[in-house]
Protein backbone atom coordinates (compact mmCIF):
# COMPACT_ATOMS: atom_id res chain seq x y z
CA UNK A 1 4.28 -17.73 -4.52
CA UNK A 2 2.85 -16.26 -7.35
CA UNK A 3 -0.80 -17.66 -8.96
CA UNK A 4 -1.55 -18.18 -12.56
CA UNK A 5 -4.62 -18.59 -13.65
CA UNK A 6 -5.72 -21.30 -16.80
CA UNK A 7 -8.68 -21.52 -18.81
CA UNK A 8 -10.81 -24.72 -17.93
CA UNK A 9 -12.81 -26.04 -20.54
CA UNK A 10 -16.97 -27.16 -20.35
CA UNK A 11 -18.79 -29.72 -22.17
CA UNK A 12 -19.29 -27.70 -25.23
CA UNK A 13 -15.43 -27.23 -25.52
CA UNK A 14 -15.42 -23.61 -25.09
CA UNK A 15 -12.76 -22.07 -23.35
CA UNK A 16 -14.48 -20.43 -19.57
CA UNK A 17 -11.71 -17.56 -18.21
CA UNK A 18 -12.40 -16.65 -14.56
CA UNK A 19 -14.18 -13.54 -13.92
CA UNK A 20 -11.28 -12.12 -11.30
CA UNK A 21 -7.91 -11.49 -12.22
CA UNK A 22 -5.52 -9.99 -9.71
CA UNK A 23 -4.80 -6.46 -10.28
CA UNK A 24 -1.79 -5.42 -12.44
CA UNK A 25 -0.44 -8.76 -13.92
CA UNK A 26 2.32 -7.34 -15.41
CA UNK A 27 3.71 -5.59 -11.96
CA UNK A 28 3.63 -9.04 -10.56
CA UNK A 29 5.46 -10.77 -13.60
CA UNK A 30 8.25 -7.94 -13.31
CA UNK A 31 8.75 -8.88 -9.62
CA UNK A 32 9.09 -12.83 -10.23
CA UNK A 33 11.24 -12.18 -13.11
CA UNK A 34 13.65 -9.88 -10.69
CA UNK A 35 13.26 -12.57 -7.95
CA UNK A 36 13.69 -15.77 -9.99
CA UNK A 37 16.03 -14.26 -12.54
CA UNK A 38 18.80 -11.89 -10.58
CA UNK A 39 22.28 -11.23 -10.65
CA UNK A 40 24.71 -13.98 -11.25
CA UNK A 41 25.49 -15.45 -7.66
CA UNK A 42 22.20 -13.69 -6.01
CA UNK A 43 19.21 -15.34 -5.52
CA UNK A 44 16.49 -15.94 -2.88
CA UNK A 45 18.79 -18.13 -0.92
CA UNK A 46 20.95 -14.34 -0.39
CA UNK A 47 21.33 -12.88 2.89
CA UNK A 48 18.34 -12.57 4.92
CA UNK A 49 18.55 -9.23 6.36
CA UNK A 50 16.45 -8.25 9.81
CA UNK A 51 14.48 -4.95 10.02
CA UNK A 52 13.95 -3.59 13.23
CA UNK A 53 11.06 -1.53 12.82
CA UNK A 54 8.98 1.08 15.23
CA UNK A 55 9.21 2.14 18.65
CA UNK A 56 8.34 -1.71 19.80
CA UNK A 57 11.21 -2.54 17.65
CA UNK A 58 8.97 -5.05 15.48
CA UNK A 59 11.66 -8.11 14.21
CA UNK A 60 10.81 -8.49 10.29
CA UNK A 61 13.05 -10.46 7.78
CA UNK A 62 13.81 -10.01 4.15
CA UNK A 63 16.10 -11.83 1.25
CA UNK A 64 18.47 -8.95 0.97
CA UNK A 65 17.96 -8.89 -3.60
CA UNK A 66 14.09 -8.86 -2.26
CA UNK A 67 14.45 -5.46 -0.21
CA UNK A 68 16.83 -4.35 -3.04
CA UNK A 69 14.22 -4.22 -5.18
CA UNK A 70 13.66 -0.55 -3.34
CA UNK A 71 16.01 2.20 -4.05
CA UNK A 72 16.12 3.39 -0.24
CA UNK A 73 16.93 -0.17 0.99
CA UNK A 74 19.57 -0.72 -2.04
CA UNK A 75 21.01 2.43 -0.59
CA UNK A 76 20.40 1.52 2.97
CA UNK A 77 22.49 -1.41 2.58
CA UNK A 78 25.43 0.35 1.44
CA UNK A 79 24.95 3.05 4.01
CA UNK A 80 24.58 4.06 7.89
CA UNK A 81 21.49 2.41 8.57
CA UNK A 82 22.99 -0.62 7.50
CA UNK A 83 25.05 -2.96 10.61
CA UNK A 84 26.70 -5.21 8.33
CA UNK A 85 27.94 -7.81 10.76
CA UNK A 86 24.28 -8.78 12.06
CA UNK A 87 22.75 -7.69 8.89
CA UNK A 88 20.17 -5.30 10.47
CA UNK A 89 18.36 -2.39 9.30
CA UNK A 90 16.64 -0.29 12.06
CA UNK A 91 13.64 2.03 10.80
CA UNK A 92 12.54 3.11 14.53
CA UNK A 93 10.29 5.70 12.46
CA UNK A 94 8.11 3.21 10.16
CA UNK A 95 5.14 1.51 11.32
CA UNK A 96 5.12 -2.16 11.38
CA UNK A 97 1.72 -2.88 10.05
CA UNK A 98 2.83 -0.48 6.82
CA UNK A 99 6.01 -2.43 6.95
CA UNK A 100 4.59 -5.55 6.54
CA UNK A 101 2.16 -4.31 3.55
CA UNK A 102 4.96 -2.83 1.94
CA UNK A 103 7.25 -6.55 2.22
CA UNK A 104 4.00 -8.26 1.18
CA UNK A 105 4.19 -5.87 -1.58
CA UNK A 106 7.87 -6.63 -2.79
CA UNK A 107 6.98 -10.67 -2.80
CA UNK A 108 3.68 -10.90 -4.25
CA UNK A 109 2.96 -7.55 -6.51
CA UNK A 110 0.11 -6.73 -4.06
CA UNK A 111 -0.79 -6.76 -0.42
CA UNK A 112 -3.82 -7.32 1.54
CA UNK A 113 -6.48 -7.05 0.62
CA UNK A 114 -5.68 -7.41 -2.81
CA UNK A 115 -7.28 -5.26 -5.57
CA UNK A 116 -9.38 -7.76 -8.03
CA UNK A 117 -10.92 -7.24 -11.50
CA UNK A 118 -14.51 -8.86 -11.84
CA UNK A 119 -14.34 -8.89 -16.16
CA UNK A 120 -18.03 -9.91 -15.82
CA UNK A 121 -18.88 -6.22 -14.62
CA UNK A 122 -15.85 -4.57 -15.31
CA UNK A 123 -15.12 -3.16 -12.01
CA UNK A 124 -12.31 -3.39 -9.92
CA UNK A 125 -12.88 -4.38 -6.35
CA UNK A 126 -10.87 -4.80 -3.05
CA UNK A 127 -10.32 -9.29 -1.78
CA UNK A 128 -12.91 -9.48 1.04
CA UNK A 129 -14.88 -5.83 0.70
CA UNK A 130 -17.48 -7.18 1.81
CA UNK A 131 -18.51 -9.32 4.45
CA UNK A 132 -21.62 -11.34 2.95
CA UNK A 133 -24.41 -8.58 4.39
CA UNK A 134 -23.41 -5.50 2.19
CA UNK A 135 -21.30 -4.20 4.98
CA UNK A 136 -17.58 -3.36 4.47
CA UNK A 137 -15.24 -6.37 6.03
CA UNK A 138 -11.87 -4.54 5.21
CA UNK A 139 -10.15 -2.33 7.51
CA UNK A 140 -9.68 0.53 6.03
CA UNK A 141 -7.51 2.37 8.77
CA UNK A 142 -4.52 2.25 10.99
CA UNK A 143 -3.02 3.98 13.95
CA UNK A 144 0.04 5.67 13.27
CA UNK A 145 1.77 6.07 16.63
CA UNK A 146 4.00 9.42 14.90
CA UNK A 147 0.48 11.07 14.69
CA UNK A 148 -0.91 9.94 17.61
CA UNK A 149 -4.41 9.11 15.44
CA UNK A 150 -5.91 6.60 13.37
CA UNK A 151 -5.37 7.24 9.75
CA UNK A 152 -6.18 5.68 5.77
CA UNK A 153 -3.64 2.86 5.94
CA UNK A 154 -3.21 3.03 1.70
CA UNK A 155 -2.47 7.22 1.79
CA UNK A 156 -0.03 6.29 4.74
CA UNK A 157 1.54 3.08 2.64
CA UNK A 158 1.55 5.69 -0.69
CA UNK A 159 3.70 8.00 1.61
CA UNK A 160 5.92 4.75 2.29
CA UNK A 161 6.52 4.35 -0.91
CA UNK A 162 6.97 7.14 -2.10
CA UNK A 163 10.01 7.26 0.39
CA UNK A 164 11.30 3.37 -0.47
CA UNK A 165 11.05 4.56 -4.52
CA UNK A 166 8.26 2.22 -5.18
CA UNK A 167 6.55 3.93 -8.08
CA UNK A 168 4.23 0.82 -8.73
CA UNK A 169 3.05 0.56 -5.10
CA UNK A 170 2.24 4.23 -5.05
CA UNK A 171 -0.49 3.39 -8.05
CA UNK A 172 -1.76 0.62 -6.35
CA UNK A 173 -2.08 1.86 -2.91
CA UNK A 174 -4.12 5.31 -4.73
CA UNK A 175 -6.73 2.53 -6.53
CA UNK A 176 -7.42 1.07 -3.22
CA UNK A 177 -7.51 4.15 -1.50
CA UNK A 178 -10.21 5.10 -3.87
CA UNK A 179 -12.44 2.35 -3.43
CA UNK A 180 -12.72 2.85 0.28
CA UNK A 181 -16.22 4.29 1.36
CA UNK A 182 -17.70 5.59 4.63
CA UNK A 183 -14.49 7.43 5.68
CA UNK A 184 -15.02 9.56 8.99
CA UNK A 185 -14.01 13.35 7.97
CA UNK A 186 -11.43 13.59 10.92
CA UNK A 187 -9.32 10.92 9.54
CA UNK A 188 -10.18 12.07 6.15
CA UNK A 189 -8.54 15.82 6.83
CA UNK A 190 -5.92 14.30 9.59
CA UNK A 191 -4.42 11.71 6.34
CA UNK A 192 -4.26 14.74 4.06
CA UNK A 193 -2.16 16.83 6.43
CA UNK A 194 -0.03 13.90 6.94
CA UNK A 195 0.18 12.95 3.39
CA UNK A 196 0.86 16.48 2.29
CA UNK A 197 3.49 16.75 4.73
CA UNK A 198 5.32 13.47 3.32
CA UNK A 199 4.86 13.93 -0.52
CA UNK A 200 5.99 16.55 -3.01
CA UNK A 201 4.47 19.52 -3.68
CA UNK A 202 4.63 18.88 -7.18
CA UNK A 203 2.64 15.28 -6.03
CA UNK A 204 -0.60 16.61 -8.31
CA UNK A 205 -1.96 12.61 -8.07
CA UNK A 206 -2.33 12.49 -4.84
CA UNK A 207 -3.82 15.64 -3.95
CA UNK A 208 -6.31 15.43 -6.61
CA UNK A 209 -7.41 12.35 -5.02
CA UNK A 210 -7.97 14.35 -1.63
CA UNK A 211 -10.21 16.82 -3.02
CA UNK A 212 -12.12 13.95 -5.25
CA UNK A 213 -12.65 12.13 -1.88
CA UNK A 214 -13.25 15.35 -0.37
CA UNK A 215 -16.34 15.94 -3.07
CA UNK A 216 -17.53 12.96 -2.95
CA UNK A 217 -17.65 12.90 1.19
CA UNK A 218 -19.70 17.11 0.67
CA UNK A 219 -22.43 16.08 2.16
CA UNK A 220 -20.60 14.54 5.39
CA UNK A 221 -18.28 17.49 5.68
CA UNK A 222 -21.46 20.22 5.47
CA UNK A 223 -22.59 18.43 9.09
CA UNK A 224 -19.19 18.07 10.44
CA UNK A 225 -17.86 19.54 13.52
CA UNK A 226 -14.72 18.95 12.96
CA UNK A 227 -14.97 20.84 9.35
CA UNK A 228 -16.35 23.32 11.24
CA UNK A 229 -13.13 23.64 13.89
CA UNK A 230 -11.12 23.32 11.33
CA UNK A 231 -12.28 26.25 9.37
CA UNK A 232 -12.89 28.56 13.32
CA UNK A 233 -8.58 27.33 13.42
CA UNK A 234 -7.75 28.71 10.23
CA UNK A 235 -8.54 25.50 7.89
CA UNK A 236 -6.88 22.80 6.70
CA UNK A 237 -3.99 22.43 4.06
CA UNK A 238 -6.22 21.63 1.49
């Protein structure tokens, strides 16, 4: 489940480390060690427990320590959302595709695309950015049937998180979030109202990022008709 890279060595006997490393080692190694080390009698042969997620009522499944890993689904398990005889968790609210980033999340430390490290320049980078002719590969968006619009998919799985008590995720999904480019200002003001409807007040990280992403998209909004509506409506929340 989890990679580990090794240095290889060349003819002259030096040691050659690869240029890429995952991003945050040491939120992955705190995973496995909750995974492969748990409770006495729990481990990843423990209940698998089904989550029936969004209107479609999307079928996922989960070891039950896995999911427990989140303070809302530790609590969810004990609670109303909880049918203990089928061992079912209904979250008609959540999107699927978030879902499944967020699960992907709790196994691996990351979720696609993952967030890489190239030492050589010493710049972090999203897994399949780009597509071989300088042109972004990576969908960067999602349709969020609540809203009724397309919006960022890592604001709207920062939101998820910050719901599930997933403080790492939160930092992760924020990186990615900030290495996205060529963002359309409708879903740009349409993810900050949603965002700033499901975070804190007091969330300072988060709506710092908006305004950075905000500054460096000036040029965009100063043509925008939607900036423009926006401002004729009474403006935005930001």
């Amino acid at each position: 489940m989890f990679k580990r890279s090794f240095h290889s060595r060349d003819r002259a006997g030096k040691a050659v480390k690869s240029t890429k490393r995952s991003y945050n080692e040491r939120v992955k190694l705190k995973l496995q060690q909750k995974i492969e080390s748990p409770p006495v009698g729990s481990t990843l042969t423990s209940p698998i427990i089904t989550l029936i997620v969004g209107r479609d009522a999307r079928l996922f499944a989960c070891h039950e320590d896995v999911l427990s890993l989140s303070p809302f689904f530790a609590a969810a398990l004990r609670g109303q959302f909880y049918e203990s005889a089928s061992k079912r968790v209904e979250l008609p609210d959540e999107e699927p595709e978030i879902l499944s980033s967020v699960l992907e999340y709790l196994y691996k430390g990351d979720y696609y695309p993952r967030l890489l490290h190239d030492k050589r320049r010493n710049m972090w980078q999203l897994e399949d950015a780009m597509d071989g002719q300088g042109r972004g590969s990576v969908q960067s968006t999602v349709y969020h049937n609540g809203v009724g619009g397309v919006l960022l998919k890592d604001s709207v799985i920062y939101c998820t998180a910050e719901k599930f008590g997933l403080d790492e995720l939160k930092r992760l999904a924020l990186r990615k979030q900030g290495l996205q480019t060529g963002i359309q200002v409708e879903v740009i003001l349409r993810t900050a109202r949603y965002a700033y409807d499901n975070t804190p007040d007091q969330d300072a990280n988060l709506r710092a990022h908006f305004l950075a992403l905000i500054i460096r998209s000036r040029k965009t909004f100063k043509r925008s008709g939607t900036m423009q509506k926006e401002m004729e409506i009474g403006g935005s929340k930001l």
